[in-house]
Each structure stands twice: as structure tokens, then as C-alpha cells.
PDB file of N, CA and C in Angstrom:
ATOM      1  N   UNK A   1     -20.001  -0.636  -9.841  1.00  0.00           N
ATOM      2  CA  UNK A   1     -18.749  -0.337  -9.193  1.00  0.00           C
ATOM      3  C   UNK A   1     -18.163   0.967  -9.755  1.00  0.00           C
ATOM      4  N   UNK A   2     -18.150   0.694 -10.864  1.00  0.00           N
ATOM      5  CA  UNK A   2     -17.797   2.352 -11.789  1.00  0.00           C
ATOM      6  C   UNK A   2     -18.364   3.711 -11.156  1.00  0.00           C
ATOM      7  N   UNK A   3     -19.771   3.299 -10.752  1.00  0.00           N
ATOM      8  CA  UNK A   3     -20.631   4.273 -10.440  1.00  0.00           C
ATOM      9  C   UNK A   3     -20.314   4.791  -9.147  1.00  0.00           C
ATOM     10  N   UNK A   4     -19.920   3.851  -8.087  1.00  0.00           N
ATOM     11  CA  UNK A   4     -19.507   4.172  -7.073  1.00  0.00           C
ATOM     12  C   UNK A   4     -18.613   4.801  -6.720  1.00  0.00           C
ATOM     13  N   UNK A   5     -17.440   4.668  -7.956  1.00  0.00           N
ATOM     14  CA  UNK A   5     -16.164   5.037  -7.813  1.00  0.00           C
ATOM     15  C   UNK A   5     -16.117   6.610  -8.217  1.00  0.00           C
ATOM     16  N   UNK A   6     -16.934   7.147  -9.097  1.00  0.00           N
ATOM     17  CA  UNK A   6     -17.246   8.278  -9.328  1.00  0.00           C
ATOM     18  C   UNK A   6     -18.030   8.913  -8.548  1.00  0.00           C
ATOM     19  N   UNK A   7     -18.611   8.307  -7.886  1.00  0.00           N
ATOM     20  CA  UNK A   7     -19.312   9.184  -6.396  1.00  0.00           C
ATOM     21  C   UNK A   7     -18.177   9.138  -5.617  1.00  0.00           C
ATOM     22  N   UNK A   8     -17.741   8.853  -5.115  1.00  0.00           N
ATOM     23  CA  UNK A   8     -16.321   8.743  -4.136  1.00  0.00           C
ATOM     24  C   UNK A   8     -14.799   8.636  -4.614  1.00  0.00           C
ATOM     25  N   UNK A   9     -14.337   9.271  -5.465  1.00  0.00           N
ATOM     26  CA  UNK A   9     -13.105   8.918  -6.229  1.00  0.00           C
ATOM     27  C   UNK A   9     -12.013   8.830  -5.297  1.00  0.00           C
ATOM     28  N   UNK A  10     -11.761   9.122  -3.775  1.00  0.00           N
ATOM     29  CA  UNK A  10     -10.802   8.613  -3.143  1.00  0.00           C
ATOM     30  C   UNK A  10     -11.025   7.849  -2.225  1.00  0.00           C
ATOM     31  N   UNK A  11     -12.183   6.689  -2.598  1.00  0.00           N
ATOM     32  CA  UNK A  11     -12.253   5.587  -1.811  1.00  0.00           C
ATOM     33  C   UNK A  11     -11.758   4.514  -2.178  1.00  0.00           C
ATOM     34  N   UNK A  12     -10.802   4.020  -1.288  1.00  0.00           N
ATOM     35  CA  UNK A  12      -9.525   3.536  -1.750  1.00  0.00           C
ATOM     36  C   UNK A  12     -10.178   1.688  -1.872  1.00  0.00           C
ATOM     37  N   UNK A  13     -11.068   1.382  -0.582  1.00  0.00           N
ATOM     38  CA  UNK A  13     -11.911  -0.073  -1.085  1.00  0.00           C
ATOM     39  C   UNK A  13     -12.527  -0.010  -2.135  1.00  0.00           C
ATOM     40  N   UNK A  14     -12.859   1.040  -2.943  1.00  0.00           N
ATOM     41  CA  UNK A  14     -13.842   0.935  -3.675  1.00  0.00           C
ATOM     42  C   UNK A  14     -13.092   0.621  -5.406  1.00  0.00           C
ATOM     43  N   UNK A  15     -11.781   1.889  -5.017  1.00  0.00           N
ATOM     44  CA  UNK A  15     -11.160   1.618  -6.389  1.00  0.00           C
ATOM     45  C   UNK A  15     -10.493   0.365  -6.452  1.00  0.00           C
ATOM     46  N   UNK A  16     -10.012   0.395  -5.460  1.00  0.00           N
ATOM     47  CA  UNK A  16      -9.388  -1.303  -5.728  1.00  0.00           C
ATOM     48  C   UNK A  16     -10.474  -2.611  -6.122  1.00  0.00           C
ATOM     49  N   UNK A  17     -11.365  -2.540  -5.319  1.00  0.00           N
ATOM     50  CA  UNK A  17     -12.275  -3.690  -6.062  1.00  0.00           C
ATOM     51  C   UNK A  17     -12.874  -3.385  -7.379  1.00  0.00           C
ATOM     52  N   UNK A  18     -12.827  -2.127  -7.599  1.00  0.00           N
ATOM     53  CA  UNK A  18     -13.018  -1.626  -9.208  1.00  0.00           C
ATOM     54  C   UNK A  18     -11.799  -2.605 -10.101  1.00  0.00           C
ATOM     55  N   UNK A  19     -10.239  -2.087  -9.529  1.00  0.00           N
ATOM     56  CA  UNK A  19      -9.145  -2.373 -10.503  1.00  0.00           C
ATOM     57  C   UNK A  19      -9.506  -4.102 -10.139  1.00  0.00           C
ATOM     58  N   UNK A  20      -9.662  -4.721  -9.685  1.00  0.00           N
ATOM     59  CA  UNK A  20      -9.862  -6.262  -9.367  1.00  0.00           C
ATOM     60  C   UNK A  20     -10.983  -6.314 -10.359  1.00  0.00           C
ATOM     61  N   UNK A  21     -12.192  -6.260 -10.292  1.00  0.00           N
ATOM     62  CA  UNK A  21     -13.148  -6.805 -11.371  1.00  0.00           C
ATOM     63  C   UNK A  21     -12.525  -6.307 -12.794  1.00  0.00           C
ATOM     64  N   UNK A  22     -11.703  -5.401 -13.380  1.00  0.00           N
ATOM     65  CA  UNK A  22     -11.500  -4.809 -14.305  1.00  0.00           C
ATOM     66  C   UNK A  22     -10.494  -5.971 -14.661  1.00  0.00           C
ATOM     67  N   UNK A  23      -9.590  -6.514 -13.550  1.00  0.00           N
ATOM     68  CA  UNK A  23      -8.745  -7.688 -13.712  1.00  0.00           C
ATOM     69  C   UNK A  23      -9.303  -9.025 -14.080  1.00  0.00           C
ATOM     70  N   UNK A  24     -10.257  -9.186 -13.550  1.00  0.00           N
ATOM     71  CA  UNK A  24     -10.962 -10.233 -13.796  1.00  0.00           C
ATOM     72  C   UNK A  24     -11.696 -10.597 -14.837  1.00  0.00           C
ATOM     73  N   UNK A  25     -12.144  -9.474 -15.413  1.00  0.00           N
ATOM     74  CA  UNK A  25     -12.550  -9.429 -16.954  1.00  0.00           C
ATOM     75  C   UNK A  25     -12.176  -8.903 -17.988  1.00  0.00           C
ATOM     76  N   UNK A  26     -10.489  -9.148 -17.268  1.00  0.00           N
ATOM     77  CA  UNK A  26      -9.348  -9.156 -18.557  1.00  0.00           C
ATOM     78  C   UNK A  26      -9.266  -7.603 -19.331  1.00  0.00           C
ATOM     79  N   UNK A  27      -9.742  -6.515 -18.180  1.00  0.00           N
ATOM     80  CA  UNK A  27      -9.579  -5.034 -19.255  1.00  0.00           C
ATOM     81  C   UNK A  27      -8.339  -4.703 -18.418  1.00  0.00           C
ATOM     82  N   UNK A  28      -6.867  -5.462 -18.403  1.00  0.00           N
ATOM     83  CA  UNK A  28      -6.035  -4.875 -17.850  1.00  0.00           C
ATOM     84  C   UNK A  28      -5.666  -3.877 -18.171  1.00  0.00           C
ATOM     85  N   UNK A  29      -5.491  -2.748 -18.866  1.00  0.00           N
ATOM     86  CA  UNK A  29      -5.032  -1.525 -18.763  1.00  0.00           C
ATOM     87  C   UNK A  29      -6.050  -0.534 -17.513  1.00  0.00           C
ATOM     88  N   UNK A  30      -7.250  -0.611 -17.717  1.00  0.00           N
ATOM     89  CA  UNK A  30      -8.423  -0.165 -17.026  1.00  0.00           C
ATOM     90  C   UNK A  30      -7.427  -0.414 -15.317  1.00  0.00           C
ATOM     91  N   UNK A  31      -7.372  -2.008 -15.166  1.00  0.00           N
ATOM     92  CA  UNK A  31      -7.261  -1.820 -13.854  1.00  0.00           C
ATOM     93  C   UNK A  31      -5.582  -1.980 -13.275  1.00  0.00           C
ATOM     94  N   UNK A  32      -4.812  -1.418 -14.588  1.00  0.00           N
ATOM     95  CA  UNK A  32      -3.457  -1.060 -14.007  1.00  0.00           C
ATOM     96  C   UNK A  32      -3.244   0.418 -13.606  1.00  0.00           C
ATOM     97  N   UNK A  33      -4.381   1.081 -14.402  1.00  0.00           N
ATOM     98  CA  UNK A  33      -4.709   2.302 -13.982  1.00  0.00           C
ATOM     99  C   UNK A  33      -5.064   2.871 -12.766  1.00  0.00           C
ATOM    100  N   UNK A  34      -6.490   1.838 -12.403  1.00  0.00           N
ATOM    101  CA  UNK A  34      -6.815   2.032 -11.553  1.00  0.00           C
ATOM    102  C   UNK A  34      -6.196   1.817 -10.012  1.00  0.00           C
ATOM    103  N   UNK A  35      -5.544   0.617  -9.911  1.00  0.00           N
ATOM    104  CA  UNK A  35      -4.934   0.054  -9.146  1.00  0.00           C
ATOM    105  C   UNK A  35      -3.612   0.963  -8.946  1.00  0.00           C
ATOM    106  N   UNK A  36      -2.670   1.302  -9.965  1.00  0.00           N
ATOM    107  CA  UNK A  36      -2.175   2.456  -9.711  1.00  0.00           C
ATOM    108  C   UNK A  36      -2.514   4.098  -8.973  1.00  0.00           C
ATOM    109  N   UNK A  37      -3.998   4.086  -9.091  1.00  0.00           N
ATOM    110  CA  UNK A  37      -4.167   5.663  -8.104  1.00  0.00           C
ATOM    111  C   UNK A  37      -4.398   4.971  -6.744  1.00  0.00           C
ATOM    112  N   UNK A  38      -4.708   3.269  -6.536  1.00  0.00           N
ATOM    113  CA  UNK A  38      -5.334   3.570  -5.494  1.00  0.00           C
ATOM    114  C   UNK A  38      -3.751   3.359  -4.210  1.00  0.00           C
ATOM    115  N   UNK A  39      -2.990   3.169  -4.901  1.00  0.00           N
ATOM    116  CA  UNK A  39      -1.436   2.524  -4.440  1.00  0.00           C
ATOM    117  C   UNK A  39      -0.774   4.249  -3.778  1.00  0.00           C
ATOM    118  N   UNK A  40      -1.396   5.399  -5.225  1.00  0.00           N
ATOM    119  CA  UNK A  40      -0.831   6.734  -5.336  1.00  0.00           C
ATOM    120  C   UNK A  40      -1.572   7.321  -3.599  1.00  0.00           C
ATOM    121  N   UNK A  41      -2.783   7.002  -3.697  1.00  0.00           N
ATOM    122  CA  UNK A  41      -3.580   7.078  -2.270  1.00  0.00           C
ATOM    123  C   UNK A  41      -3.444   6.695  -1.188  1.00  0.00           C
ATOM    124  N   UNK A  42      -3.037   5.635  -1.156  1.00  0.00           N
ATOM    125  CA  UNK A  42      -2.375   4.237  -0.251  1.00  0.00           C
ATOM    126  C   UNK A  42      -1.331   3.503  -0.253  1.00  0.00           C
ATOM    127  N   UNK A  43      -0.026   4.539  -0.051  1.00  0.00           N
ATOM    128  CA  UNK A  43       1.410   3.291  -0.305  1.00  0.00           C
ATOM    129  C   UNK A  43       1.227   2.006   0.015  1.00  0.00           C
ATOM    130  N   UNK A  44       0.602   1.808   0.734  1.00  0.00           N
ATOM    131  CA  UNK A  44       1.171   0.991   2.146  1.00  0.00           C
ATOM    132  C   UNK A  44      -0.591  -0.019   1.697  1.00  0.00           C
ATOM    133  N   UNK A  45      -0.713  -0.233   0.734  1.00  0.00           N
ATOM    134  CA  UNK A  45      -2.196  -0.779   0.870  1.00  0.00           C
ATOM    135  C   UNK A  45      -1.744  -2.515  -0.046  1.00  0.00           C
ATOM    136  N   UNK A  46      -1.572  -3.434   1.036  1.00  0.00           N
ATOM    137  CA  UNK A  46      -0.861  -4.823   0.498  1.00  0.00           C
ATOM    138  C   UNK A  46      -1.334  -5.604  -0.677  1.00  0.00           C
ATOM    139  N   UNK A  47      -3.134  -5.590  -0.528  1.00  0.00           N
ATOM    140  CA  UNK A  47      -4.082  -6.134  -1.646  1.00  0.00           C
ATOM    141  C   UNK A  47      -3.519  -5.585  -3.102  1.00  0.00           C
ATOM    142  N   UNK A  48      -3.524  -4.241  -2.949  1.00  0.00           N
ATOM    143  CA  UNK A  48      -3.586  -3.461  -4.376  1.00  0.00           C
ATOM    144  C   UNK A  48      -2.099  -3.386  -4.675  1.00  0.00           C
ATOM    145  N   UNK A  49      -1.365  -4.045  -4.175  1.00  0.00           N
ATOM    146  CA  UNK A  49      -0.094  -4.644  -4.533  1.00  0.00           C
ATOM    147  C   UNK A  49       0.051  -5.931  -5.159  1.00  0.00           C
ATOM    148  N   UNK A  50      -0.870  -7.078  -4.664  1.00  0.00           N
ATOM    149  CA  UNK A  50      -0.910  -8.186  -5.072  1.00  0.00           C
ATOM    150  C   UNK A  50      -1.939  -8.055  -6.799  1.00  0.00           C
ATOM    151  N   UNK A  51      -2.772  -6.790  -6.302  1.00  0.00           N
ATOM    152  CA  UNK A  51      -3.647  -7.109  -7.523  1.00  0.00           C
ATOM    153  C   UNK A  51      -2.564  -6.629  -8.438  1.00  0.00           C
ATOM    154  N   UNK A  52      -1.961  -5.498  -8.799  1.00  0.00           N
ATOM    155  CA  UNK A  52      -1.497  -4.852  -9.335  1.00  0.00           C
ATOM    156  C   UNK A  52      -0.647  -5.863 -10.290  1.00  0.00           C
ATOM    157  N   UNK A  53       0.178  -6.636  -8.901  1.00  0.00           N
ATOM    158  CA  UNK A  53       1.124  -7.618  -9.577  1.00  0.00           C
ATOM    159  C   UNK A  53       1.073  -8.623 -10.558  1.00  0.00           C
ATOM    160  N   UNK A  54      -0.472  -8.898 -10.203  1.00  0.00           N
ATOM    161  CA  UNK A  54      -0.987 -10.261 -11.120  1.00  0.00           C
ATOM    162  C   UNK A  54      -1.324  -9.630 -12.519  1.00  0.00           C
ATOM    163  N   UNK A  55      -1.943  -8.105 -12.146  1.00  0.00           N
ATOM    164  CA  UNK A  55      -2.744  -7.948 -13.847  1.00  0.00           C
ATOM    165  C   UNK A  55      -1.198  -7.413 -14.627  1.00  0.00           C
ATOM    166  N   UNK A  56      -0.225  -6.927 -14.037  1.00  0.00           N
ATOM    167  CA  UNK A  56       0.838  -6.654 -14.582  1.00  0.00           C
ATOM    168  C   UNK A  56       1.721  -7.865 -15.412  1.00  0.00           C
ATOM    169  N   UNK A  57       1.142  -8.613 -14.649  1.00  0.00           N
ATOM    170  CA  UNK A  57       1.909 -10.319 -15.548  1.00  0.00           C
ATOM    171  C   UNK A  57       0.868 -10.536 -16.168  1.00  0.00           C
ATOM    172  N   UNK A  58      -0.298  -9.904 -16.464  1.00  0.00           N
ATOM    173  CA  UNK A  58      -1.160 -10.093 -17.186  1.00  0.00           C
ATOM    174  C   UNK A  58      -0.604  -9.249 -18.596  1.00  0.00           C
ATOM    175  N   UNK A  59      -0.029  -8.460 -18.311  1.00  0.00           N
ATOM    176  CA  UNK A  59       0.633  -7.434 -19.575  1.00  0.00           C
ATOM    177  C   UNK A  59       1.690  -7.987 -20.467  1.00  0.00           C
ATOM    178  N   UNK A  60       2.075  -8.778 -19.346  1.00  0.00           N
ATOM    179  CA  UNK A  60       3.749  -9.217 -19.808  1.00  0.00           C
ATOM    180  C   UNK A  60       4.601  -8.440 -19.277  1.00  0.00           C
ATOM    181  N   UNK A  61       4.508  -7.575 -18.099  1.00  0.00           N
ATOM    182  CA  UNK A  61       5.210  -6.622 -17.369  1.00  0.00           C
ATOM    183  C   UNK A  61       5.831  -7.513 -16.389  1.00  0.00           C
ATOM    184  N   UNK A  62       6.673  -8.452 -16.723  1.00  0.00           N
ATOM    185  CA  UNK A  62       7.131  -9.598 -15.792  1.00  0.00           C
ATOM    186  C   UNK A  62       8.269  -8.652 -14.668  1.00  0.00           C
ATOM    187  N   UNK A  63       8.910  -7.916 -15.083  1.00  0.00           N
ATOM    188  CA  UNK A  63      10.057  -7.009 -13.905  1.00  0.00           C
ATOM    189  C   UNK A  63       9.023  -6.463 -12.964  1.00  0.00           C
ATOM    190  N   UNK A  64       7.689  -5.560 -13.683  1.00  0.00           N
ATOM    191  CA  UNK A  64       7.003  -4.793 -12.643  1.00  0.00           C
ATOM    192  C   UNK A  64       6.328  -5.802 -11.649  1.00  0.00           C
ATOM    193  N   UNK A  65       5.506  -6.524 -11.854  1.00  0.00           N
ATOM    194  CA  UNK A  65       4.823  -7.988 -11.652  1.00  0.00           C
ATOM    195  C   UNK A  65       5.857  -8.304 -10.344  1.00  0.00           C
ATOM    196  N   UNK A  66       7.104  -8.351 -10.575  1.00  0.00           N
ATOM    197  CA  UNK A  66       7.721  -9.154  -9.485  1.00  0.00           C
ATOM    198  C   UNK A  66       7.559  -8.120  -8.536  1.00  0.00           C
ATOM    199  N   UNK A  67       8.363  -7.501  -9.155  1.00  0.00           N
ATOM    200  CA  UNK A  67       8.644  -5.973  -7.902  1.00  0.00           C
ATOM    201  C   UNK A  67       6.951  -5.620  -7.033  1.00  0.00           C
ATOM    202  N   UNK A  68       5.773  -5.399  -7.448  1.00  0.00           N
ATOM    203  CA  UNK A  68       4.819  -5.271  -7.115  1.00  0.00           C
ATOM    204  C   UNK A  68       4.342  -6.624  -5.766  1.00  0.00           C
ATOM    205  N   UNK A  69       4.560  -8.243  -6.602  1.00  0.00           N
ATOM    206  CA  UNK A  69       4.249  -8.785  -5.631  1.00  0.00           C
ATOM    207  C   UNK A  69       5.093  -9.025  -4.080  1.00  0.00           C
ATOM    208  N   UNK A  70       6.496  -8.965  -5.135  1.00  0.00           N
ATOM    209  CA  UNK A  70       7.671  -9.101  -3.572  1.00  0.00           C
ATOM    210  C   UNK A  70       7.482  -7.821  -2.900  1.00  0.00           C
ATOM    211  N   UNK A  71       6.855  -6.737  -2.965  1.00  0.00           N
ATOM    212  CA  UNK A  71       6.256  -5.359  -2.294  1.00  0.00           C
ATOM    213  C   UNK A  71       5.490  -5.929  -1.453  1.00  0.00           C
ATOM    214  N   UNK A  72       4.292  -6.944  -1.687  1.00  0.00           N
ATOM    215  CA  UNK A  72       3.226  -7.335  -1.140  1.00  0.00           C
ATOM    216  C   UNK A  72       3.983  -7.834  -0.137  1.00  0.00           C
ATOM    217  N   UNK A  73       4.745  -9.320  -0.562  1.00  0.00           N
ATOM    218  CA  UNK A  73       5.211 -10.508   0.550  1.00  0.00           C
ATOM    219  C   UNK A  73       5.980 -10.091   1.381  1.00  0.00           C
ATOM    220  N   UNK A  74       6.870  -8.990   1.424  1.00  0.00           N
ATOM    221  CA  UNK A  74       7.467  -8.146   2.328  1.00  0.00           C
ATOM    222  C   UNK A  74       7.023  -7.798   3.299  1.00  0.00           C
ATOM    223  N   UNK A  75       5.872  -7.494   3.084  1.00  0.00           N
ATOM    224  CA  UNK A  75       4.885  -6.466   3.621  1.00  0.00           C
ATOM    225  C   UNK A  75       4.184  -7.534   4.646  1.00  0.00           C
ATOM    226  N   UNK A  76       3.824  -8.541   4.039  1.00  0.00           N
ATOM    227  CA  UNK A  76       3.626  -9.391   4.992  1.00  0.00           C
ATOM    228  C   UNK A  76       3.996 -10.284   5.817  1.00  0.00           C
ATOM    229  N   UNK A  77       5.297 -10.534   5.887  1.00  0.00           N
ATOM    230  CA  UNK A  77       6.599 -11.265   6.080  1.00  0.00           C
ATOM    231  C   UNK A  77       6.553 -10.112   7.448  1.00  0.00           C
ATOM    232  N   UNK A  78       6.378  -9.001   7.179  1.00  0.00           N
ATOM    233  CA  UNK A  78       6.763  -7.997   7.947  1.00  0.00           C
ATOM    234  C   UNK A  78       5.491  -7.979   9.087  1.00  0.00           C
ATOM    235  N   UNK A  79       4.707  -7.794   8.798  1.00  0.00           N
ATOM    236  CA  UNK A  79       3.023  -8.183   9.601  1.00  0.00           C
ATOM    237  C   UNK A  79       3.091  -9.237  10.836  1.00  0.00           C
ATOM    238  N   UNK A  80       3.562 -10.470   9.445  1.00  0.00           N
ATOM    239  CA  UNK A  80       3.445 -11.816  10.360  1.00  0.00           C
ATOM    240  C   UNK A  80       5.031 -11.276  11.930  1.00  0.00           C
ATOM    241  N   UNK A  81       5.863 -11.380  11.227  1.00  0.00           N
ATOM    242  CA  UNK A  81       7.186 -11.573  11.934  1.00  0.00           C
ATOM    243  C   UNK A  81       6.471 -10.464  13.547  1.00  0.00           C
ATOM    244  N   UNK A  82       5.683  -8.989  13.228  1.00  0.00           N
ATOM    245  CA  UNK A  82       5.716  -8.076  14.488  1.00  0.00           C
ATOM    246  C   UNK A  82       4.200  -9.086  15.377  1.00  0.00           C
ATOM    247  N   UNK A  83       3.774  -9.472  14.628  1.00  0.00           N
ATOM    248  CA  UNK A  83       2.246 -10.200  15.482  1.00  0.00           C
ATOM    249  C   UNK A  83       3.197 -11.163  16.304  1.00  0.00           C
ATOM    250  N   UNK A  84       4.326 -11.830  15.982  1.00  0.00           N
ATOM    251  CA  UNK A  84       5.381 -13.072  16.259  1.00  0.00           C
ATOM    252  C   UNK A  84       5.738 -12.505  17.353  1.00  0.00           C
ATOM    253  N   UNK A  85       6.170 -11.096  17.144  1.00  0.00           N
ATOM    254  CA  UNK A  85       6.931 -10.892  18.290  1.00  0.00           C
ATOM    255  C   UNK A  85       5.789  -9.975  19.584  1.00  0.00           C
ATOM    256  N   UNK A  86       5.017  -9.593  19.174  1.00  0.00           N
ATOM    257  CA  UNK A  86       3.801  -9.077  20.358  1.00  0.00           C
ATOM    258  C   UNK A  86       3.560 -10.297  20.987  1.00  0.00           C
ATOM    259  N   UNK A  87       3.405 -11.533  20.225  1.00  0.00           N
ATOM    260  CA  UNK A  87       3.438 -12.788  21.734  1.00  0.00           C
ATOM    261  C   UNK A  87       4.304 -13.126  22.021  1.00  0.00           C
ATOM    262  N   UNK A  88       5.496 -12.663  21.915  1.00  0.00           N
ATOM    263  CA  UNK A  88       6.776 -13.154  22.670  1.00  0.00           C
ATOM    264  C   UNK A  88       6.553 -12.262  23.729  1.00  0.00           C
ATOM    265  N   UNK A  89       6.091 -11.143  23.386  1.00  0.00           N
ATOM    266  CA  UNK A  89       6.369  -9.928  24.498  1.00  0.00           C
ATOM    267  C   UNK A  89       5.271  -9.831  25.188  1.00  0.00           C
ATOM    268  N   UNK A  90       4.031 -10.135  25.057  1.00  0.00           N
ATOM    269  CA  UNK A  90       3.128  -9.554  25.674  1.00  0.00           C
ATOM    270  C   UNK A  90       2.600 -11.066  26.103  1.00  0.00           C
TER     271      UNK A  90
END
């Protein structure tokens, strides 16, 4: 994954499943890093919000952690509610 990510450094699936395995085997700084460029690349990218959020409560970054995941649930609150309303309308 590393390897990939350095062949393509603004592939935004790629870094994020980078910062996710980096989460998963507990090198959270690695993938608060990472997960941070891929957010810098992709405001608007919901996953790398949720990941972000979890390895951040992985830090003890409990303020960022929230703010990161209620970013996510917003986001999707927001998703669900316009799909809600395309079958009202259409």
C-alpha cells in the first residue's frame, strides 16, 4: 500500500486505505497524517472523516474525534435527507 501511494501520491482511495491499515495496526500518528492530506485533497471525502475520527480517539484527541465524526454524520444526514427528497419529487 505504501508502495502504491508513492507511485500515485494524489490518489485519494489509495491514501486513505493507506491511513486505515496504518489505523488498524495502531501506527496512529502515520495515519493521522495521512488521512489528513487525503481530507487536504478531498474536503468533502465522508470515509476519511470517519477514519480520521476514530484514530483521533485513538490519540486521546477526544474534541478533534468528535468534530471529525459529526463532519462525517452531517454529511450523511445530508445525503440521506436529498435521496429522501428526489423520491418525493421525482
Amino acid at each position: 500500500m505504501e508502495k502504491a501511494a508513492q507511485l500515485d501520491p494524489a490518489d485519494i482511495e489509495i491514501l486513505n486505505n493507506l491511513g486505515d491499515v496504518y489505523g488498524r495496526n495502531g501506527e496512529y500518528r502515520s495515519a493521522e497524517a495521512v488521512l489528513l492530506r487525503v481530507l487536504s485533497l478531498a474536503p468533502n471525502r465522508r470515509v476519511a472523516f470517519g477514519n480520521l475520527g476514530s484514530v483521533e480517539a485513538k490519540l486521546g484527541k477526544t474534541e478533534a474525534a468528535a468534530n471529525y465524526s459529526a463532519s462525517m454524520s452531517a454529511d450523511l444526514i445530508h445525503c440521506r435527507r436529498g435521496k429522501q427528497l428526489l423520491r418525493v419529487y421525482l
